[in-house]
PDB file of N, CA and C in Angstrom:
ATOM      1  N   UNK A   1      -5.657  -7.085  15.661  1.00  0.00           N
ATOM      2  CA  UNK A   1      -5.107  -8.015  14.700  1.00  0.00           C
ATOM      3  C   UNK A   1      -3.814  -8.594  15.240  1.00  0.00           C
ATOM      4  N   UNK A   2      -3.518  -9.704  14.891  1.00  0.00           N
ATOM      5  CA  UNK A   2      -2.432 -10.354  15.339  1.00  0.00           C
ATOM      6  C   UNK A   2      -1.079  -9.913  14.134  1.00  0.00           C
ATOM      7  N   UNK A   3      -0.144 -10.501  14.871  1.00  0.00           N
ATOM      8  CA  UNK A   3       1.435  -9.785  14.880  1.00  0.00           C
ATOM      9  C   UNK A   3       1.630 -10.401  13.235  1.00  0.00           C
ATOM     10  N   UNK A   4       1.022 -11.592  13.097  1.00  0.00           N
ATOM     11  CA  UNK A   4       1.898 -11.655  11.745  1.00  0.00           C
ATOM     12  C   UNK A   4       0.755 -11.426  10.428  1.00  0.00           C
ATOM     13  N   UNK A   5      -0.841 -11.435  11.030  1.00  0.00           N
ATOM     14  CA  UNK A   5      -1.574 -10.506   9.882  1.00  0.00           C
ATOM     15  C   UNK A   5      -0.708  -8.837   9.488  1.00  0.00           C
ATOM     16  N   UNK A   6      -0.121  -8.550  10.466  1.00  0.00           N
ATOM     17  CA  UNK A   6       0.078  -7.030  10.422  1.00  0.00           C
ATOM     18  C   UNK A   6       1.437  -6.664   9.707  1.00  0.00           C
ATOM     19  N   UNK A   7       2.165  -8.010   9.915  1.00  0.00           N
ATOM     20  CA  UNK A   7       3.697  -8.272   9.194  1.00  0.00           C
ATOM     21  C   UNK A   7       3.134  -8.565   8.052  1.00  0.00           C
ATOM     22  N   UNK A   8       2.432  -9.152   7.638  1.00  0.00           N
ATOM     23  CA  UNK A   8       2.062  -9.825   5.969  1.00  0.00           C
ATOM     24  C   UNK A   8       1.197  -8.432   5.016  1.00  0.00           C
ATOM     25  N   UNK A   9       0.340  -7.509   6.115  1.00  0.00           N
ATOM     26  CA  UNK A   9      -0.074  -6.460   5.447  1.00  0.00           C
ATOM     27  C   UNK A   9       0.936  -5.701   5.205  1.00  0.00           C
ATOM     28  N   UNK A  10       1.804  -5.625   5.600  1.00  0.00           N
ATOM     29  CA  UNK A  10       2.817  -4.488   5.491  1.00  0.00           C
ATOM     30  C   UNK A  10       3.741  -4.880   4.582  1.00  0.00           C
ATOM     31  N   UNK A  11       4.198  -6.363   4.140  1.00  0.00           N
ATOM     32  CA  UNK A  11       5.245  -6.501   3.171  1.00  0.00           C
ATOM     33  C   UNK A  11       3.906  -6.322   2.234  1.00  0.00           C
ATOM     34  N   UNK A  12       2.671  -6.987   1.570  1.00  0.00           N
ATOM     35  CA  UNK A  12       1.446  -6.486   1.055  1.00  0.00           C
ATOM     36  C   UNK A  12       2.237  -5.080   0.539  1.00  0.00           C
ATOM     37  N   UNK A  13       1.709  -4.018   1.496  1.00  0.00           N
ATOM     38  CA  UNK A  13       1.639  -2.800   1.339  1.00  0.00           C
ATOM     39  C   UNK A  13       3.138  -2.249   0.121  1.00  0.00           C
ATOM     40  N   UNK A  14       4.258  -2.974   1.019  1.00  0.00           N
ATOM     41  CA  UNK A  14       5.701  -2.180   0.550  1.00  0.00           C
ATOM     42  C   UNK A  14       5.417  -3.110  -0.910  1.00  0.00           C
ATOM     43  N   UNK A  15       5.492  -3.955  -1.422  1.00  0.00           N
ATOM     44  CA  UNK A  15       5.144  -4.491  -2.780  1.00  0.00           C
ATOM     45  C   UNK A  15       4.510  -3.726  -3.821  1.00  0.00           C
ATOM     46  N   UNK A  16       3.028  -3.340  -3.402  1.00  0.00           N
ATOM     47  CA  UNK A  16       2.257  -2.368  -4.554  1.00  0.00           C
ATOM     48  C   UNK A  16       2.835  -0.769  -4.203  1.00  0.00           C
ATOM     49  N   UNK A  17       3.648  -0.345  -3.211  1.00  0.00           N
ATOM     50  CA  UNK A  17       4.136   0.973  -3.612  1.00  0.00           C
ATOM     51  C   UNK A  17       5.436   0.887  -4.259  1.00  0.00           C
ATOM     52  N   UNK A  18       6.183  -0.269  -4.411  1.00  0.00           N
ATOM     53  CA  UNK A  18       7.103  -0.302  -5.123  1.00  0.00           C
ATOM     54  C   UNK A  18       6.506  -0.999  -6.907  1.00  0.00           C
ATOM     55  N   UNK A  19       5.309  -1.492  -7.147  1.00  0.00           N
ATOM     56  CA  UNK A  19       4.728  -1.185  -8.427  1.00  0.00           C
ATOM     57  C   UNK A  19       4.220   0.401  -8.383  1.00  0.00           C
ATOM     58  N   UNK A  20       3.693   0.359  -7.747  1.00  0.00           N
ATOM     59  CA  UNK A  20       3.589   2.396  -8.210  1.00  0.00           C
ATOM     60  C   UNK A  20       4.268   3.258  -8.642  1.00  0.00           C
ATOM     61  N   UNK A  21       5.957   3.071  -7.663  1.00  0.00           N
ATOM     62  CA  UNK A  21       6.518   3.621  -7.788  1.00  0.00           C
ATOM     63  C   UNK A  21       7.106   3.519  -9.941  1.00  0.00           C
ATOM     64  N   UNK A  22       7.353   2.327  -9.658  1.00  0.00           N
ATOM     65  CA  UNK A  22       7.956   1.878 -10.842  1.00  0.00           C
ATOM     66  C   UNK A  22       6.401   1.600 -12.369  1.00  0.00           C
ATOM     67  N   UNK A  23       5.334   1.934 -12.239  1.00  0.00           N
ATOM     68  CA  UNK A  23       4.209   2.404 -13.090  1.00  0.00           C
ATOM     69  C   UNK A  23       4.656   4.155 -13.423  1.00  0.00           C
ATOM     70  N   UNK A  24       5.027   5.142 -12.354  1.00  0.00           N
ATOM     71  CA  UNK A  24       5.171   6.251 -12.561  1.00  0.00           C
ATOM     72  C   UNK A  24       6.583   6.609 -13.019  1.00  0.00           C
ATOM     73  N   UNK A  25       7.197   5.897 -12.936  1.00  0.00           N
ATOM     74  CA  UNK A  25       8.586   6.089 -13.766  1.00  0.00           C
ATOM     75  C   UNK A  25       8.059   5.924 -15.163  1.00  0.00           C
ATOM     76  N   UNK A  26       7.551   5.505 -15.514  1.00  0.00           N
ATOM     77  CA  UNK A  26       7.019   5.541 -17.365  1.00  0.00           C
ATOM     78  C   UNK A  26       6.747   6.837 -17.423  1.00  0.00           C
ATOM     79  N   UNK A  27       6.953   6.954 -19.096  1.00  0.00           N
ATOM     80  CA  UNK A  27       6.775   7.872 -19.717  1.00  0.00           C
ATOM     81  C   UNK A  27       4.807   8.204 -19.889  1.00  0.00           C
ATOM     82  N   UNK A  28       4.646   9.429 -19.527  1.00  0.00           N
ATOM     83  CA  UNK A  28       2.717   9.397 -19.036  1.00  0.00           C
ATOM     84  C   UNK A  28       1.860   8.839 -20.313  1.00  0.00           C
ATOM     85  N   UNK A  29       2.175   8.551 -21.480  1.00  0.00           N
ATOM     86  CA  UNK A  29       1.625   7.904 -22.659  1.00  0.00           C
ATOM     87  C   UNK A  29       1.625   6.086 -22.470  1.00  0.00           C
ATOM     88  N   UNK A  30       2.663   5.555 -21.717  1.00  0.00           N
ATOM     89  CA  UNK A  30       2.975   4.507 -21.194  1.00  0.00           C
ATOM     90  C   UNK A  30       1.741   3.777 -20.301  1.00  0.00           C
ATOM     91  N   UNK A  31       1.591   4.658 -19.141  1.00  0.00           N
ATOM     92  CA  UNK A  31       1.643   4.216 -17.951  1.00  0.00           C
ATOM     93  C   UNK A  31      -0.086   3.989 -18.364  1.00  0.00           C
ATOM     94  N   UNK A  32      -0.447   2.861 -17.727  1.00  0.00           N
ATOM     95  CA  UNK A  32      -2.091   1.992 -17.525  1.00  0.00           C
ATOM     96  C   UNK A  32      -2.805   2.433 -16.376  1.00  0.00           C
ATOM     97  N   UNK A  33      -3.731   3.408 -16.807  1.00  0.00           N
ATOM     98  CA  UNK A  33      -3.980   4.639 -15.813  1.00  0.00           C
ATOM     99  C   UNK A  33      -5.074   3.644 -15.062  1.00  0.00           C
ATOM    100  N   UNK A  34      -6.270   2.483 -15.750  1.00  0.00           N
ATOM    101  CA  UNK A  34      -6.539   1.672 -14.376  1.00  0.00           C
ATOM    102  C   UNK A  34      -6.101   0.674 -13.643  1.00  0.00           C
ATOM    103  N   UNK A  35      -4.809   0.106 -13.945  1.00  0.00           N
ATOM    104  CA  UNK A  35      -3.805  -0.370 -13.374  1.00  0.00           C
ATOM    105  C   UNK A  35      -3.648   0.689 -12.408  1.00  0.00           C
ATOM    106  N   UNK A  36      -2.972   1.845 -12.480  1.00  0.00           N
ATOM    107  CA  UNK A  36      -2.462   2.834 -11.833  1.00  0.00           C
ATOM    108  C   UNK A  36      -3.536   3.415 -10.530  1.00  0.00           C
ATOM    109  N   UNK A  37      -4.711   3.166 -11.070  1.00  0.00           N
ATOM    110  CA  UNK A  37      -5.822   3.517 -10.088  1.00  0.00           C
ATOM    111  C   UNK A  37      -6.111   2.342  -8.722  1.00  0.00           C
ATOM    112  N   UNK A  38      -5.845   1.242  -9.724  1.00  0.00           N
ATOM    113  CA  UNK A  38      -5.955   0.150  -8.432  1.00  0.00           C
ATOM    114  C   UNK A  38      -4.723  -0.043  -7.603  1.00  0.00           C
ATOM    115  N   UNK A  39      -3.958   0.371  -8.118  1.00  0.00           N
ATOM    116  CA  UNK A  39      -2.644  -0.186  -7.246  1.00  0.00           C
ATOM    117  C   UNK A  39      -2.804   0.887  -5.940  1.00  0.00           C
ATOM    118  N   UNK A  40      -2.782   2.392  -6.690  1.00  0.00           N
ATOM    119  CA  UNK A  40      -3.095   3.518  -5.762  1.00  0.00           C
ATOM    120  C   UNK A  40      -4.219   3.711  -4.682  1.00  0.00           C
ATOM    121  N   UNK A  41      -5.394   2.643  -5.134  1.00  0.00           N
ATOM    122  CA  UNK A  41      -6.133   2.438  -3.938  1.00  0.00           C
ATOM    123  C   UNK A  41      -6.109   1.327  -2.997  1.00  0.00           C
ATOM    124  N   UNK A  42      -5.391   0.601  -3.639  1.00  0.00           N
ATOM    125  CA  UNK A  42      -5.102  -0.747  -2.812  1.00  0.00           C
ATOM    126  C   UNK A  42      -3.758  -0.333  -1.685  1.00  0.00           C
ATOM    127  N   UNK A  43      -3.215   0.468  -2.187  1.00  0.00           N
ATOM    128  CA  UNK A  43      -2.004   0.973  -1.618  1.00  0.00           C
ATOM    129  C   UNK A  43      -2.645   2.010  -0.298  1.00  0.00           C
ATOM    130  N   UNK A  44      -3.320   2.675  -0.512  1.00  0.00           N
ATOM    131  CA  UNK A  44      -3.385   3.681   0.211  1.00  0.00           C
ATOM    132  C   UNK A  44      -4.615   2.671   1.639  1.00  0.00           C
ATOM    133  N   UNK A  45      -5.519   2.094   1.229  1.00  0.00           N
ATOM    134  CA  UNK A  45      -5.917   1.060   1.968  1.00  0.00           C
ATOM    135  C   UNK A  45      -5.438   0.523   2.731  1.00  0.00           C
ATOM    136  N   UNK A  46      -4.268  -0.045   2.015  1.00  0.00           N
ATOM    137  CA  UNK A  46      -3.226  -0.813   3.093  1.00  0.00           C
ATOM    138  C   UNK A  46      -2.187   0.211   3.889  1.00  0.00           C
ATOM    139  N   UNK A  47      -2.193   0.931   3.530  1.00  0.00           N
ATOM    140  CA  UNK A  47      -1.483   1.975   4.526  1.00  0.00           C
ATOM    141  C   UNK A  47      -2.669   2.183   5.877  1.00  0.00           C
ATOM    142  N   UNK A  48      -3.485   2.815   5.243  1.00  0.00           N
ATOM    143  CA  UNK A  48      -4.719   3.142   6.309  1.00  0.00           C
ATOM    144  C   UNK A  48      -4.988   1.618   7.359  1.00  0.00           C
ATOM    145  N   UNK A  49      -4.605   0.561   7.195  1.00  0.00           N
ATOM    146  CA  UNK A  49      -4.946  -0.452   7.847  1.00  0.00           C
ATOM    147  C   UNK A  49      -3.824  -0.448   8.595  1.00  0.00           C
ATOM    148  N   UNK A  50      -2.208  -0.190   8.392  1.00  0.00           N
ATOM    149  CA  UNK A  50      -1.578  -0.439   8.980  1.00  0.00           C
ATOM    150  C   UNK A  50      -1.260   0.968  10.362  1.00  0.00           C
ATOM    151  N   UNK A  51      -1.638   2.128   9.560  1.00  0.00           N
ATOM    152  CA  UNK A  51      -2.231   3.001  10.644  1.00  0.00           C
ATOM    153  C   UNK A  51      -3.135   3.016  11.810  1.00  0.00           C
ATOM    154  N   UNK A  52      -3.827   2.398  11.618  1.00  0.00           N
ATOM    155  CA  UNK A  52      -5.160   2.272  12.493  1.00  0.00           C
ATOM    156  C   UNK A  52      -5.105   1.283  12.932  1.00  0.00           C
ATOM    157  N   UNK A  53      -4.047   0.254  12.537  1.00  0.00           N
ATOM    158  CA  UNK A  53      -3.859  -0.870  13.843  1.00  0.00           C
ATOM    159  C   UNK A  53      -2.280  -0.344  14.738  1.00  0.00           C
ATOM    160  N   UNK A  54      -1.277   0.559  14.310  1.00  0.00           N
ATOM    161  CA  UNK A  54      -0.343   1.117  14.961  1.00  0.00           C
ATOM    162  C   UNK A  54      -1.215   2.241  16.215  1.00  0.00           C
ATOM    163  N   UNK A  55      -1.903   2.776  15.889  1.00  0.00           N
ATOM    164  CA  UNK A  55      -2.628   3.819  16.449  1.00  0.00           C
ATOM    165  C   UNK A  55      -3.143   2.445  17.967  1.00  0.00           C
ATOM    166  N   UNK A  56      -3.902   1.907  17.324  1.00  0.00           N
ATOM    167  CA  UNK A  56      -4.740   0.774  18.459  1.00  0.00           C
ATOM    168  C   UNK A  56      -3.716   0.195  19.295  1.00  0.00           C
ATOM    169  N   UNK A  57      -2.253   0.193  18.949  1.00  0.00           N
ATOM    170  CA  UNK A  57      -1.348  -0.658  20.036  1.00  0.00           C
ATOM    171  C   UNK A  57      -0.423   0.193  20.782  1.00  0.00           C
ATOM    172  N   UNK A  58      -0.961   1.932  20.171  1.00  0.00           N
ATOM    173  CA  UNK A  58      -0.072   2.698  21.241  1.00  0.00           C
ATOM    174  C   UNK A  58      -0.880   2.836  22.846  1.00  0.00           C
ATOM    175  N   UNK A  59       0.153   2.567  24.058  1.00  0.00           N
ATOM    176  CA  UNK A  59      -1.296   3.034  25.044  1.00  0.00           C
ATOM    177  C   UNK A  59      -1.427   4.404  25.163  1.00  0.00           C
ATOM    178  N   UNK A  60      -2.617   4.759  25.482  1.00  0.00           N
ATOM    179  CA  UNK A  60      -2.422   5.882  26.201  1.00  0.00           C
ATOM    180  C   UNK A  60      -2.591   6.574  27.516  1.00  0.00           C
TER     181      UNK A  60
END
């Protein structure tokens, strides 16, 4: 993947863990548990993408 798909996944990424973060600051009667489910898989997705293209540009 190119340099600025990988810059745009990653501000992507830091965005929905800073809604996560701030979904789990509510009080647990509050918080929109499938809201909470998508953000948490969209999040963890985009982590895993930005892993596995860091992994691909180390040499070895």
């Amino acid at each position: 993947m190119s340099k600025d798909v990988i810059a745009i996944v990653a501000i992507v990424s830091f965005v929905i863990w800073i809604a996560v973060s701030r979904e789990t600051a509510k009080p647990s009667k509050e918080i929109k548990w499938p809201i909470m489910i998508t953000l948490l898989s969209a999040g963890t997705l985009s982590a895993l993408v930005l892993t596995i293209s860091l992994f691909q540009s180390l040499p070895f």
